[in-house]
C-alpha atoms as a PDB file:
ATOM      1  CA  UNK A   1     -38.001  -2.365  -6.943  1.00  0.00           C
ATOM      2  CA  UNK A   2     -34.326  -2.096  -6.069  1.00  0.00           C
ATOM      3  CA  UNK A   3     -34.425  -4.240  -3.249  1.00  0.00           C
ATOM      4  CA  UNK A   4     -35.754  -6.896  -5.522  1.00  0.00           C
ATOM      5  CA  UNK A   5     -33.736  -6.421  -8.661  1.00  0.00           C
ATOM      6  CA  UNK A   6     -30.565  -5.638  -7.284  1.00  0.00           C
ATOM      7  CA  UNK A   7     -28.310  -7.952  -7.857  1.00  0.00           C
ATOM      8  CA  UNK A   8     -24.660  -6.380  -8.131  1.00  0.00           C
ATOM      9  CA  UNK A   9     -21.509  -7.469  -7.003  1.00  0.00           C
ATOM     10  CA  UNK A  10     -19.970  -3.559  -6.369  1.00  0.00           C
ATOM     11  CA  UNK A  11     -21.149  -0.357  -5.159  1.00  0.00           C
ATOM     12  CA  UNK A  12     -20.829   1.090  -8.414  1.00  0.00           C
ATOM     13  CA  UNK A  13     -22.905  -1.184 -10.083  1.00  0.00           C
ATOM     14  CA  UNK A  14     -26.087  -0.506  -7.303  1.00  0.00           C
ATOM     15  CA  UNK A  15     -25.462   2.882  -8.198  1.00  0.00           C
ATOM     16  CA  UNK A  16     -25.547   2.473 -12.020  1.00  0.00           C
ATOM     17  CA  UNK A  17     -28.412   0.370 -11.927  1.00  0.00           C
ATOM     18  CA  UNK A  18     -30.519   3.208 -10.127  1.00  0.00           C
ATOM     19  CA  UNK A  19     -29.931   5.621 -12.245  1.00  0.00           C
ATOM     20  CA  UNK A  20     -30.702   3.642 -15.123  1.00  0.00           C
ATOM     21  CA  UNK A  21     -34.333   3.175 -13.167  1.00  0.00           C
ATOM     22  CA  UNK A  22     -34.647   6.241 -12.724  1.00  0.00           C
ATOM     23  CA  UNK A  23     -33.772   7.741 -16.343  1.00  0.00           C
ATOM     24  CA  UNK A  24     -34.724   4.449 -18.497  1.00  0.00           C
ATOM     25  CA  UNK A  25     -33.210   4.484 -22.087  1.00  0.00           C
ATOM     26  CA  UNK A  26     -35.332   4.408 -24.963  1.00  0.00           C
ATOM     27  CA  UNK A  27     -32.622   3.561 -27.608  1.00  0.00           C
ATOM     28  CA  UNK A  28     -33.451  -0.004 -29.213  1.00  0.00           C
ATOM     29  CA  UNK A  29     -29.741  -0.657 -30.312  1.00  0.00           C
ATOM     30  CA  UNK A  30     -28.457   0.071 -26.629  1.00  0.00           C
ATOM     31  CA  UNK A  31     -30.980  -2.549 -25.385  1.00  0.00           C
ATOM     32  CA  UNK A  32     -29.743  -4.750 -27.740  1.00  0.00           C
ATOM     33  CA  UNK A  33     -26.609  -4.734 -26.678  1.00  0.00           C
ATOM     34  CA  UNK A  34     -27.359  -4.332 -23.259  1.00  0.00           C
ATOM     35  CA  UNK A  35     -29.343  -7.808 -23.337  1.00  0.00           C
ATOM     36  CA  UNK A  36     -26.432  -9.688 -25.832  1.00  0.00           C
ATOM     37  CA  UNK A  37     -24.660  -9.068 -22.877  1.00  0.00           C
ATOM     38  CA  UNK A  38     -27.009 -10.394 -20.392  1.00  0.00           C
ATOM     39  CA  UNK A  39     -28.270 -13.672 -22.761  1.00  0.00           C
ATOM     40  CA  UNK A  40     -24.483 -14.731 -22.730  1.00  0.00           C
ATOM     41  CA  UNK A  41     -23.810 -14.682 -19.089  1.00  0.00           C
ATOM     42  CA  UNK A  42     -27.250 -16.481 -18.636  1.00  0.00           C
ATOM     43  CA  UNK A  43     -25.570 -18.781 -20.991  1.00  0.00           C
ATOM     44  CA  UNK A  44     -22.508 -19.210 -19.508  1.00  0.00           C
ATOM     45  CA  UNK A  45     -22.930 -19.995 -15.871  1.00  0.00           C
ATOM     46  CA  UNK A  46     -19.349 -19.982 -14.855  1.00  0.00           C
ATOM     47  CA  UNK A  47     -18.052 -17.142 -16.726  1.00  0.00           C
ATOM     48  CA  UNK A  48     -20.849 -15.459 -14.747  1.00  0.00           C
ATOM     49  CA  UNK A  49     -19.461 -16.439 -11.441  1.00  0.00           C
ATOM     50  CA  UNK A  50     -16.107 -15.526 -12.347  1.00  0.00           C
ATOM     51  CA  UNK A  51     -17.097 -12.267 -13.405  1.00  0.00           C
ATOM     52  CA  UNK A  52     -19.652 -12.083  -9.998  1.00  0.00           C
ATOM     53  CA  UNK A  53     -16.044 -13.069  -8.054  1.00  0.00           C
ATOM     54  CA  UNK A  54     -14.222 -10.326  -8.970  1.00  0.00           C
ATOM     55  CA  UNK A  55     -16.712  -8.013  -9.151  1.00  0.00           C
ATOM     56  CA  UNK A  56     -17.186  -8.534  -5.844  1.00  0.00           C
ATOM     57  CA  UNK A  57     -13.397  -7.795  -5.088  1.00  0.00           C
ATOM     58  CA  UNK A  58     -14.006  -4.327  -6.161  1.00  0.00           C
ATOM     59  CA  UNK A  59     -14.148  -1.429  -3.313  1.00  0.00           C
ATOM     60  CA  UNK A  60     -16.229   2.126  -3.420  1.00  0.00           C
ATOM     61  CA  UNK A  61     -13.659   3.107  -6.610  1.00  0.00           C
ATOM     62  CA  UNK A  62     -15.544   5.966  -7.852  1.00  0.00           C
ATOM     63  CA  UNK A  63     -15.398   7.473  -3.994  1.00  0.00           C
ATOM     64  CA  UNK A  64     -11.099   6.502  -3.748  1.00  0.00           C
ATOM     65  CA  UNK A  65     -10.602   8.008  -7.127  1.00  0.00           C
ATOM     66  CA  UNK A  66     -12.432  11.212  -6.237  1.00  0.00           C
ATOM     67  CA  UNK A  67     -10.392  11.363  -2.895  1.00  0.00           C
ATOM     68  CA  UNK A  68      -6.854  10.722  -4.971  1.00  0.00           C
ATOM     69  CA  UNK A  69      -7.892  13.677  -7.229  1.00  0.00           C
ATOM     70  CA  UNK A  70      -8.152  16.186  -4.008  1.00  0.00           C
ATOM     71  CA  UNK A  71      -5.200  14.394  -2.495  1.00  0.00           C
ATOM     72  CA  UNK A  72      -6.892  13.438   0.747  1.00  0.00           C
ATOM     73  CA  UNK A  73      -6.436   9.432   0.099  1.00  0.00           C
ATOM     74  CA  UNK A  74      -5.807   7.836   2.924  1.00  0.00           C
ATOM     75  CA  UNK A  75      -3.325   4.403   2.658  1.00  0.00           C
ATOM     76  CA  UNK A  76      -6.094   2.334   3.362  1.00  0.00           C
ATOM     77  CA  UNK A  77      -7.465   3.599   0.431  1.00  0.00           C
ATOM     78  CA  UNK A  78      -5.014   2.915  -1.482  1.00  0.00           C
ATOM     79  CA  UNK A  79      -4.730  -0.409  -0.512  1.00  0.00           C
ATOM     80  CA  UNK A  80      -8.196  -0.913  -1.481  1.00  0.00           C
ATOM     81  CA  UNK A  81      -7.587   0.918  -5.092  1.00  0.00           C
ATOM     82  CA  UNK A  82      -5.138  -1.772  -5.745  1.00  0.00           C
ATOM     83  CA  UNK A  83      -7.181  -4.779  -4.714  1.00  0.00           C
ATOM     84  CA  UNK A  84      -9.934  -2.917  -7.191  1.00  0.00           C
ATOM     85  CA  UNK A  85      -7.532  -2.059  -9.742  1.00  0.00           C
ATOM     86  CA  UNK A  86      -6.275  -6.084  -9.785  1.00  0.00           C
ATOM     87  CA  UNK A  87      -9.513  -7.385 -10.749  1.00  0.00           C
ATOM     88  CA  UNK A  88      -9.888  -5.152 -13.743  1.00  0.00           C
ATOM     89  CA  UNK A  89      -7.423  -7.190 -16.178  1.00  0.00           C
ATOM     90  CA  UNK A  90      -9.376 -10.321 -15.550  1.00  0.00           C
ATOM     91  CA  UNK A  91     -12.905  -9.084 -16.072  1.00  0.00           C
ATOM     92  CA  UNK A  92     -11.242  -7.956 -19.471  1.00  0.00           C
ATOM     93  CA  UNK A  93      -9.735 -10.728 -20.261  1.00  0.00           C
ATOM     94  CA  UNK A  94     -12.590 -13.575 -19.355  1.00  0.00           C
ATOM     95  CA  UNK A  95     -14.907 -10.904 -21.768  1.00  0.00           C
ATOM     96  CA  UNK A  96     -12.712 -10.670 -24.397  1.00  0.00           C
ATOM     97  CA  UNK A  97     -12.557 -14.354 -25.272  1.00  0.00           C
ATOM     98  CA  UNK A  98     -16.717 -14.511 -25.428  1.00  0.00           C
ATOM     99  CA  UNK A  99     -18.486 -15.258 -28.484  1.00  0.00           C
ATOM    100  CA  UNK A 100     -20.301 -12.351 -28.436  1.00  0.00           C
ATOM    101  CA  UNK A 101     -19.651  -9.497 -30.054  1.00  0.00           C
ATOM    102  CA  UNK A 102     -21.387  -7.111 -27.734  1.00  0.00           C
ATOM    103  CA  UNK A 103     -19.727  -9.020 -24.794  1.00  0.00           C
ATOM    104  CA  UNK A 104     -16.165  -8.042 -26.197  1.00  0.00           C
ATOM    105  CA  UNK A 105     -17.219  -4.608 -27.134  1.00  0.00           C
ATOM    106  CA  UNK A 106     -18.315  -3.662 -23.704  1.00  0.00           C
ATOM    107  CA  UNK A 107     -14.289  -3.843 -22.559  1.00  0.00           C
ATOM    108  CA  UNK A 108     -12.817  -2.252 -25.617  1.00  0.00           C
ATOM    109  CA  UNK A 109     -12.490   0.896 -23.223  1.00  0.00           C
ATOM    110  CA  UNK A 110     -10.478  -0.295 -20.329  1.00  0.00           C
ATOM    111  CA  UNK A 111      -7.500   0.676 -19.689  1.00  0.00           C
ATOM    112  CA  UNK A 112      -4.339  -1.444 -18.829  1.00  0.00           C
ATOM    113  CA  UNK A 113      -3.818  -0.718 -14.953  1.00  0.00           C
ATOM    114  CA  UNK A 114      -1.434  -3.353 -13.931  1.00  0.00           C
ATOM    115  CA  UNK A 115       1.212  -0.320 -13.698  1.00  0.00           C
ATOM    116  CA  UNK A 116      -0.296   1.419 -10.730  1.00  0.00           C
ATOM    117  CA  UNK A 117      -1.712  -1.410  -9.188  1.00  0.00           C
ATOM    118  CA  UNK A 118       1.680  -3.000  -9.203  1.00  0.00           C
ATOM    119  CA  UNK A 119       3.121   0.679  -8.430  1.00  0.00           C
ATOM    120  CA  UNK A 120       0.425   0.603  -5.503  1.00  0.00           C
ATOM    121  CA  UNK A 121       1.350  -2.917  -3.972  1.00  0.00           C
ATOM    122  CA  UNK A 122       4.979  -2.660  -4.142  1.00  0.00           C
ATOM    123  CA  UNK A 123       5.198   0.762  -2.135  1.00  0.00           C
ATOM    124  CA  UNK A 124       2.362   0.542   0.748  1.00  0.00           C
ATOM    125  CA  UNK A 125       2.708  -1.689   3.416  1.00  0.00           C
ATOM    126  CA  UNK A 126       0.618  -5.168   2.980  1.00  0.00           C
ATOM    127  CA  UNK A 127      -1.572  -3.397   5.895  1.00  0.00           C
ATOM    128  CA  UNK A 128      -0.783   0.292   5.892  1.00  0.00           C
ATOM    129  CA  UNK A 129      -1.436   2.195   8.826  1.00  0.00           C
ATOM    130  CA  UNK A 130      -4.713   4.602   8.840  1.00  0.00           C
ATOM    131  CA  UNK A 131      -2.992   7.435   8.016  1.00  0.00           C
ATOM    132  CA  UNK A 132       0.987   8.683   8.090  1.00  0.00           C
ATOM    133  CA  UNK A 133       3.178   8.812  11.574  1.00  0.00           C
ATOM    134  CA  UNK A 134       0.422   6.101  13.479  1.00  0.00           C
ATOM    135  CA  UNK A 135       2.368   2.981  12.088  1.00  0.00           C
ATOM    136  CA  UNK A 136       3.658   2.277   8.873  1.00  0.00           C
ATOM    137  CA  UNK A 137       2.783   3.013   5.540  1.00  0.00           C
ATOM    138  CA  UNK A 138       5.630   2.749   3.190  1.00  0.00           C
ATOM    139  CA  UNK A 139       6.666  -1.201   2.636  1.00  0.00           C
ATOM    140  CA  UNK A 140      10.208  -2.532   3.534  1.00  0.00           C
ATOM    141  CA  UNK A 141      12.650  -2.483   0.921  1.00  0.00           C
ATOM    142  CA  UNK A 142      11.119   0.460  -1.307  1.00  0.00           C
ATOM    143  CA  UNK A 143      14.112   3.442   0.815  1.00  0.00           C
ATOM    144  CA  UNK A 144      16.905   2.249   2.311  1.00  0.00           C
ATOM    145  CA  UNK A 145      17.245   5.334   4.646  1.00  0.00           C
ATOM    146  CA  UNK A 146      13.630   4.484   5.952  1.00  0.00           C
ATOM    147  CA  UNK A 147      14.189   0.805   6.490  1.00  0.00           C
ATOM    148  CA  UNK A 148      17.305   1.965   8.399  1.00  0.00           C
ATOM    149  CA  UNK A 149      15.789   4.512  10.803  1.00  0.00           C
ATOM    150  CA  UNK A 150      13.130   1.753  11.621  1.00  0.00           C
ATOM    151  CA  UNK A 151      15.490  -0.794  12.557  1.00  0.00           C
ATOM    152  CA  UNK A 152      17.105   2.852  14.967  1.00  0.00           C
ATOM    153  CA  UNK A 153      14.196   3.246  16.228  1.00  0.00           C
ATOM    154  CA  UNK A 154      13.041  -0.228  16.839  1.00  0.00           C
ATOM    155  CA  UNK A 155      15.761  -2.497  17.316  1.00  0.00           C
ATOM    156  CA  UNK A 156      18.440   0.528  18.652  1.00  0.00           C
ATOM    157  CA  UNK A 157      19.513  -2.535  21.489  1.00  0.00           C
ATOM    158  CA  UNK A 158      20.007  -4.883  19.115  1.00  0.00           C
ATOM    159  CA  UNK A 159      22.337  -2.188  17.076  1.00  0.00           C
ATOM    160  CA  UNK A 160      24.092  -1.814  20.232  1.00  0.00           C
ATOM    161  CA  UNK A 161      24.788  -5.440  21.492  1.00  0.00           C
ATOM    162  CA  UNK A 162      26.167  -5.574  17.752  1.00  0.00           C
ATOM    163  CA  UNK A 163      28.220  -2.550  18.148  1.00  0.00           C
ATOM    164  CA  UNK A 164      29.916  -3.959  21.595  1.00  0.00           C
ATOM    165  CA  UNK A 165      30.778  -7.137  20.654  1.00  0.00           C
ATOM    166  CA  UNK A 166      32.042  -5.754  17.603  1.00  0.00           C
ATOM    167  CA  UNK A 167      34.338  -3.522  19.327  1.00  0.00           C
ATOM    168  CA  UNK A 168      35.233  -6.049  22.057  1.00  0.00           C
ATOM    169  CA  UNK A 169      37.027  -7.885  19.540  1.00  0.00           C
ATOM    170  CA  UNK A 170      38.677  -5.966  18.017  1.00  0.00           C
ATOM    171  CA  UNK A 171      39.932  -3.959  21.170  1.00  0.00           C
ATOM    172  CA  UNK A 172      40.110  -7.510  23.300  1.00  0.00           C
ATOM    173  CA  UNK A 173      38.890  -5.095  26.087  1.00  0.00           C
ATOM    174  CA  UNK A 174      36.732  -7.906  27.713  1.00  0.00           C
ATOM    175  CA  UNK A 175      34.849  -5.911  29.958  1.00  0.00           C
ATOM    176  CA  UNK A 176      33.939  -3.030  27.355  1.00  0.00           C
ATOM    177  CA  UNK A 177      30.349  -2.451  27.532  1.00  0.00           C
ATOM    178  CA  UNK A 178      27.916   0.592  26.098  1.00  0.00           C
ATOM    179  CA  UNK A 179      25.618   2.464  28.055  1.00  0.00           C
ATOM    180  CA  UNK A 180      23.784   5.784  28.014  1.00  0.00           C
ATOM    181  CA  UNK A 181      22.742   8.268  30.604  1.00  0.00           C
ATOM    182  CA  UNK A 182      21.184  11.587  29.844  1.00  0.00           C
ATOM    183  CA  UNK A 183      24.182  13.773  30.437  1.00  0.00           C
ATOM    184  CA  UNK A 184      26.708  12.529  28.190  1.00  0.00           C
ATOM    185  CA  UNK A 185      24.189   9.846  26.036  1.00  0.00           C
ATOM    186  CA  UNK A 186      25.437   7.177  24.724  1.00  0.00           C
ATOM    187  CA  UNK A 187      29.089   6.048  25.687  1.00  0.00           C
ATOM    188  CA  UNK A 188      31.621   3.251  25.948  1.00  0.00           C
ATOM    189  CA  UNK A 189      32.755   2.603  29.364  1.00  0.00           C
ATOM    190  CA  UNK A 190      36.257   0.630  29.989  1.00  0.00           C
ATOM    191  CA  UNK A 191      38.412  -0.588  33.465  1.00  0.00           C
ATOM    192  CA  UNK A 192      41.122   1.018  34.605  1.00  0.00           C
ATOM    193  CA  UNK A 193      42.707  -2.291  34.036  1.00  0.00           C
ATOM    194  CA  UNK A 194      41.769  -2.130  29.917  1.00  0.00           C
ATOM    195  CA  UNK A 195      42.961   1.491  29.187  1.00  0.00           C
ATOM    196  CA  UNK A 196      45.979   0.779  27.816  1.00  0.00           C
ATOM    197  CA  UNK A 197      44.060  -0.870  24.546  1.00  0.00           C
ATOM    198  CA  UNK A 198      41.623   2.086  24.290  1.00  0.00           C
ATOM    199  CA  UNK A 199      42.121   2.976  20.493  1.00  0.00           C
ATOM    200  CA  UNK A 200      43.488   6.921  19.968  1.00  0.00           C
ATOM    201  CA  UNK A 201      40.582   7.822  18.003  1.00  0.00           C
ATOM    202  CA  UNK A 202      37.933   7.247  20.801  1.00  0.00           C
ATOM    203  CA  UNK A 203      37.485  10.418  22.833  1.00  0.00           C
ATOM    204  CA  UNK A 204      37.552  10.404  27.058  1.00  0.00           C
ATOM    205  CA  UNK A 205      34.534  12.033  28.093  1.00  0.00           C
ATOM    206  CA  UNK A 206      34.397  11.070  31.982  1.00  0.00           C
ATOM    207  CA  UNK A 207      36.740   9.468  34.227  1.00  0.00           C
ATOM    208  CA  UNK A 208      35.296   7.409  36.941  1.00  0.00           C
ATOM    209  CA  UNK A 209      37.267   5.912  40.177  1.00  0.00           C
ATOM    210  CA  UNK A 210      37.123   2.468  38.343  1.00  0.00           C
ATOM    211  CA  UNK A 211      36.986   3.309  35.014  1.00  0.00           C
ATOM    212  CA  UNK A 212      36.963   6.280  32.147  1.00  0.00           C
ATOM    213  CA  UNK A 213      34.210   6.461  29.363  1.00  0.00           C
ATOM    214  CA  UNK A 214      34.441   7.170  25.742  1.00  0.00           C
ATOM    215  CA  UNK A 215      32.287   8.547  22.772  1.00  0.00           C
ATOM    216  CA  UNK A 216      33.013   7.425  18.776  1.00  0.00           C
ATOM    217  CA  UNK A 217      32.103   9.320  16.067  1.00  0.00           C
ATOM    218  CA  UNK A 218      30.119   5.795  15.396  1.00  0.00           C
ATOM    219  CA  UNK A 219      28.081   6.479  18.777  1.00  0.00           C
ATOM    220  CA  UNK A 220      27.548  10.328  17.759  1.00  0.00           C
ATOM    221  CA  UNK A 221      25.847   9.884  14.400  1.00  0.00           C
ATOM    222  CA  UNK A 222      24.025   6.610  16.089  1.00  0.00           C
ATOM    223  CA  UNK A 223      22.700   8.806  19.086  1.00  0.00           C
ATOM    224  CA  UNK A 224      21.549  11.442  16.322  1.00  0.00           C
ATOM    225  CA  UNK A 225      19.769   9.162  14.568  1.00  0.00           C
ATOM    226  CA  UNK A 226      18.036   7.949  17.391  1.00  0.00           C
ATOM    227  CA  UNK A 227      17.089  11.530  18.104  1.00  0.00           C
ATOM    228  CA  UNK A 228      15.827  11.942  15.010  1.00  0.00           C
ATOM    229  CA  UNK A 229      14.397   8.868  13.340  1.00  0.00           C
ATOM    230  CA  UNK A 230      10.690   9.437  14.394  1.00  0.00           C
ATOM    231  CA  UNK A 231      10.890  12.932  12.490  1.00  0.00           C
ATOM    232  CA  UNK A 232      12.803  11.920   9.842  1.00  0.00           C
ATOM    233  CA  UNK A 233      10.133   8.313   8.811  1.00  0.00           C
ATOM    234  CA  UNK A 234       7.598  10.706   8.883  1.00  0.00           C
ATOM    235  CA  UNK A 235       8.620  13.378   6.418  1.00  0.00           C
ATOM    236  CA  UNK A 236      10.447  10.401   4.108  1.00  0.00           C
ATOM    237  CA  UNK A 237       6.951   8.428   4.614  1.00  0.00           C
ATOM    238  CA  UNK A 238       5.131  11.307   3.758  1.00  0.00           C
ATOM    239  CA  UNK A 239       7.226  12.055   0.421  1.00  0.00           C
ATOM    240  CA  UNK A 240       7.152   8.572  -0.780  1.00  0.00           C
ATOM    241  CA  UNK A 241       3.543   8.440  -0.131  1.00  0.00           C
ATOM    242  CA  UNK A 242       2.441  11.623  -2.160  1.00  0.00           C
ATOM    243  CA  UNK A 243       4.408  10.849  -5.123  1.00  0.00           C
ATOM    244  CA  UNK A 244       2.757   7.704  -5.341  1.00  0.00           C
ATOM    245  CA  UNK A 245      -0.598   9.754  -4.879  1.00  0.00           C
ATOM    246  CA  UNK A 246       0.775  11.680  -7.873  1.00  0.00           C
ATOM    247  CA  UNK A 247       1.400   9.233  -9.824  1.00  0.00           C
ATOM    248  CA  UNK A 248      -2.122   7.907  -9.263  1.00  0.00           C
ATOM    249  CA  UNK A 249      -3.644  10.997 -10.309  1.00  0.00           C
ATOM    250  CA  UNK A 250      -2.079  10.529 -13.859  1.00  0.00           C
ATOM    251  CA  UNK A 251      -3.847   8.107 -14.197  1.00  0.00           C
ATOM    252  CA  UNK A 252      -7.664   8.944 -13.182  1.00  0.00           C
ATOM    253  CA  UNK A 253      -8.832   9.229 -16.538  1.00  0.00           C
ATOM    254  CA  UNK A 254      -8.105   5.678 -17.246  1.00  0.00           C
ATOM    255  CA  UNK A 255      -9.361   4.543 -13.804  1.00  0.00           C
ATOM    256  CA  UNK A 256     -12.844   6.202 -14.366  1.00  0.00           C
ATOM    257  CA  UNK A 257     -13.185   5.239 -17.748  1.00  0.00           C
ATOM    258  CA  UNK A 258     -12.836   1.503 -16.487  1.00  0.00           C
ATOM    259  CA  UNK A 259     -15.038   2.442 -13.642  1.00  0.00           C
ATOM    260  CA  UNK A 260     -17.557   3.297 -16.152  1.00  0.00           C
ATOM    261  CA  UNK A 261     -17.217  -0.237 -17.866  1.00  0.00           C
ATOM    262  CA  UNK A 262     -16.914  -2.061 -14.637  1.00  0.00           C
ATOM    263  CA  UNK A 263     -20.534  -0.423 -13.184  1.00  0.00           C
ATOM    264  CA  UNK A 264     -22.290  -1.529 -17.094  1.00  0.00           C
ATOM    265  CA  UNK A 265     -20.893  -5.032 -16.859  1.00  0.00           C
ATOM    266  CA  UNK A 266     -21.862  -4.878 -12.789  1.00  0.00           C
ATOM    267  CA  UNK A 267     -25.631  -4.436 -13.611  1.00  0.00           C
ATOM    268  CA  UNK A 268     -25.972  -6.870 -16.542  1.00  0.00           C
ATOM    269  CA  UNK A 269     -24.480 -10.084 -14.968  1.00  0.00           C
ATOM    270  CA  UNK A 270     -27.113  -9.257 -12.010  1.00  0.00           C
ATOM    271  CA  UNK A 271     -29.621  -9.270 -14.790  1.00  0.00           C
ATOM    272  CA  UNK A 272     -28.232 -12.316 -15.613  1.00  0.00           C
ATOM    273  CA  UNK A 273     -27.958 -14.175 -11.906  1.00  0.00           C
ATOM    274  CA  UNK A 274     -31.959 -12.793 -11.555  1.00  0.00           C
ATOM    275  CA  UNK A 275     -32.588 -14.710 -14.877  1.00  0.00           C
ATOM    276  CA  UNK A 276     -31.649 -17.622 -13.425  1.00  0.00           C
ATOM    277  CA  UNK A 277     -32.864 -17.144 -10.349  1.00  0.00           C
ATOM    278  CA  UNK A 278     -35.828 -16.776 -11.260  1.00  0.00           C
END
């Protein structure tokens, strides 16, 4: 019987729609209003496949919201909530403007969630790793200190060529170049020929036949950062990512409670596409 009247667009609708099979109502007025609902999307072929589109858009909610309430929500979880969460306002919206009566009262529950979708979308990467430290999670832009200790840890050369020519000109040491070895890290090397324009506040750590090299406070903090960006995304990843899992869990009521209206609207528009199918 399922397999042949099953005809919902989310996994929370299929699971709605069993239970009502399995514990059938026997309240007229419900059945009323249950069919309004159905007659007007039979009636309305293209609200019906708008709601069908979006409905379709929304994930295993019920499961996410349950794993946000234990905080074990993965990112990619997350990501899904917020592709759920964005169909919700127009589901509401397309009902709202029916004709019918029991059409607009079956999304007088839901719950503006626009906030922490948007909340969602703005702070997880567009495709967040699977779970914190294997790639990232947090988007550019949302911590400066993070988006810095990437660009450390993943374009440190880059920071370096910068850092040379930078230094080249304002010295006019031509041959000044940066290097690093494991003794001494990272250091500015300079001919014998050039050490007259050293600047005082660079500090001689080796002297060579050819040449001496320096350290910089600059090259210090840049060395330590290097040393400890890896630790340091992690734990900011991992606080940016459970206050937003907080701030989620504020809001479960109003998730579940459009959950709820989601799953009744699920199984009457596939009462509806079965009307017409068949």
């Amino acid at each position: 019987l399922v397999d042949v009247i099953d005809k919902c667009s989310s996994p929370m609708g299929a699971r709605l729609l069993r239970q009502w099979l399995a514990m059938p109502i026997m309240d007229i007025a419900e059945l009323d209003r249950r069919y309004d609902v159905v007659e007007w999307f039979r009636n309305n072929p293209d609200s019906l496949a708008a709601v069908q589109n979006h409905m379709s858009e929304v994930r295993g909610l019920e499961r996410i919201i349950s794993r946000v309430a234990a905080g074990k929500a993965l990112p990619r979880e997350l990501r899904q909530l917020s592709v759920s969460l964005a169909q919700m306002s127009p589901i509401a919206e397309l009902c709202s403007s029916s004709d019918s009566q029991s059409v607009r009262d079956a999304v007088k529950g839901m719950h503006d969630c626009n906030p922490v979708m948007e909340r969602i979308t703005s702070t997880l990467a567009c495709e967040p790793a699977a779970a914190i430290g294997k790639g990232d999670v947090i988007a550019a832009g949302v911590d400066k200190e993070l988006d810095e200790l990437r660009d450390i840890s993943r374009g440190g050369k880059d920071y370096l060529i910068r850092m040379q020519q930078r230094e080249t000109e304002r010295t006019g040491i031509s041959s000044l170049k940066i290097s690093y070895n494991n003794v001494f890290g990272y250091y500015i090397e300079v001919r014998n020929t050039f050490r007259d324009q050293v600047p005082p506040e660079w500090v001689r750590k080796q002297t060579l036949v050819n040449a001496e090299r320096y350290i910089t406070q600059e090259l210090k903090d840049y060395e330590e950062k290097i040393l400890t960006a890896e630790g340091s995304i992690y734990e900011i990843e991992s606080r940016i990512y459970a206050a937003l899992v907080a701030d989620i869990q504020k809001c479960i009521r109003d998730i579940q409670e459009n959950c709820r209206v989601v799953s009744r609207l699920d199984v009457l528009q596939g009462f509806a596409r079965q009307a017409l199918d068949r």
